[in-house]
Protein backbone atom coordinates (compact mmCIF):
# COMPACT_ATOMS: atom_id res chain seq x y z
CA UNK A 1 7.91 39.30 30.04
CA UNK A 2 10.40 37.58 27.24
CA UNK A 3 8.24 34.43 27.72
CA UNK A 4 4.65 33.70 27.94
CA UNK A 5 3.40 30.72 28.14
CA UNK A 6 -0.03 31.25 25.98
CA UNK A 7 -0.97 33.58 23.86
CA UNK A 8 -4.08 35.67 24.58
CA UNK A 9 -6.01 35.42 21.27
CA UNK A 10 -4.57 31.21 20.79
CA UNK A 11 -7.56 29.76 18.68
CA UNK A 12 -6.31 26.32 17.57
CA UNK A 13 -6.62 25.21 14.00
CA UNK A 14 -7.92 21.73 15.02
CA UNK A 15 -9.74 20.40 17.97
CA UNK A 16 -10.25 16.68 18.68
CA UNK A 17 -11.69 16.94 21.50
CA UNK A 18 -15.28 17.70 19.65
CA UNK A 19 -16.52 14.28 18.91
CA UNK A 20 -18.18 15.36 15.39
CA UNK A 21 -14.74 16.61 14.20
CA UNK A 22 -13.60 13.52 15.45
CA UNK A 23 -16.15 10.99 13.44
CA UNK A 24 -15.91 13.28 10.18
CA UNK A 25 -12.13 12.85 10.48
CA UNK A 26 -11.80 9.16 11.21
CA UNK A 27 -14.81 8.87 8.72
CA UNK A 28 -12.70 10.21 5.50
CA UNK A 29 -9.26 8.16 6.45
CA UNK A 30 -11.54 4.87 6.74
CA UNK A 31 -13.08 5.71 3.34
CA UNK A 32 -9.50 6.58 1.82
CA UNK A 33 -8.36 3.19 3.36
CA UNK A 34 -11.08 0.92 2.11
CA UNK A 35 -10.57 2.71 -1.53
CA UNK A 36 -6.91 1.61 -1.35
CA UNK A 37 -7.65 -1.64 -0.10
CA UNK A 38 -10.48 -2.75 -2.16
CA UNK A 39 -8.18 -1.82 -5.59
CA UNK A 40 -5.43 -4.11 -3.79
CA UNK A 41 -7.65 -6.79 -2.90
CA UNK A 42 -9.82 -6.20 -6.53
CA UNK A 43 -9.55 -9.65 -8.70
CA UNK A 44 -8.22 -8.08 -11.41
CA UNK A 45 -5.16 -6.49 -9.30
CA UNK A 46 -4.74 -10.47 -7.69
CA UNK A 47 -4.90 -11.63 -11.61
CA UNK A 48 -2.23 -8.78 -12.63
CA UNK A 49 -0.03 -9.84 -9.54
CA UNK A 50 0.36 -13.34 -10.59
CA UNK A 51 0.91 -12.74 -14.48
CA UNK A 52 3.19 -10.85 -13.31
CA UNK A 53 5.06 -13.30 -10.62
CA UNK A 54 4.38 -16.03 -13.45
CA UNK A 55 6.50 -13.79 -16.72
CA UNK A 56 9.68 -13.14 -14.08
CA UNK A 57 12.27 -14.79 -16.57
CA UNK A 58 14.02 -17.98 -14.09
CA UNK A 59 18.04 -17.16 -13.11
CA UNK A 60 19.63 -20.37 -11.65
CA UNK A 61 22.77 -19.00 -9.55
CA UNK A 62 23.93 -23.32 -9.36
CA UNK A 63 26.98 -24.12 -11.39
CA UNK A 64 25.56 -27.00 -13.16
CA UNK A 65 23.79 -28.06 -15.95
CA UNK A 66 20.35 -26.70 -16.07
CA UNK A 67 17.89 -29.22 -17.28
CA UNK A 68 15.41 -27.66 -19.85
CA UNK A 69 11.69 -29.43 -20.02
CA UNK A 70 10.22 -27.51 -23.16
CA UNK A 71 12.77 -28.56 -25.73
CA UNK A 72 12.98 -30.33 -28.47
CA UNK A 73 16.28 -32.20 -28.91
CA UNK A 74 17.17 -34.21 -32.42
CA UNK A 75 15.47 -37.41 -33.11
């Protein structure tokens, strides 16, 4: 009497086993899945990405002389 297995009334909160819940629920996590992927994959974001890789300021970890192209020495 201490344990039993079911309970009488057990109505469960979800049921996958209906193939409307089913579509309706794999409907919305495609849509929230395309939404994140079409901001990722938006030109803009790929345009933002590369200034971004592009403006990382250059650390050389070599201990010798770094050889600067952009400047100007005395003439």
């Amino acid at each position: 009497m201490l344990y039993t297995p079911v309970a009488p009334d057990y109505i469960p909160a979800m049921n996958f086993t209906n193939p409307v819940l089913l579509a309706v629920a794999s409907l919305i996590v495609c849509a929230v899945l395309f939404g994140f992927l079409a901001r990722y994959f938006s030109p803009e974001a790929r345009l933002e990405r590369r200034r971004r890789r592009n403006s990382y300021p250059v650390v050389s970890k070599a201990r010798r002389p770094m050889v600067r192209l952009n400047v100007r020495g005395k003439k």
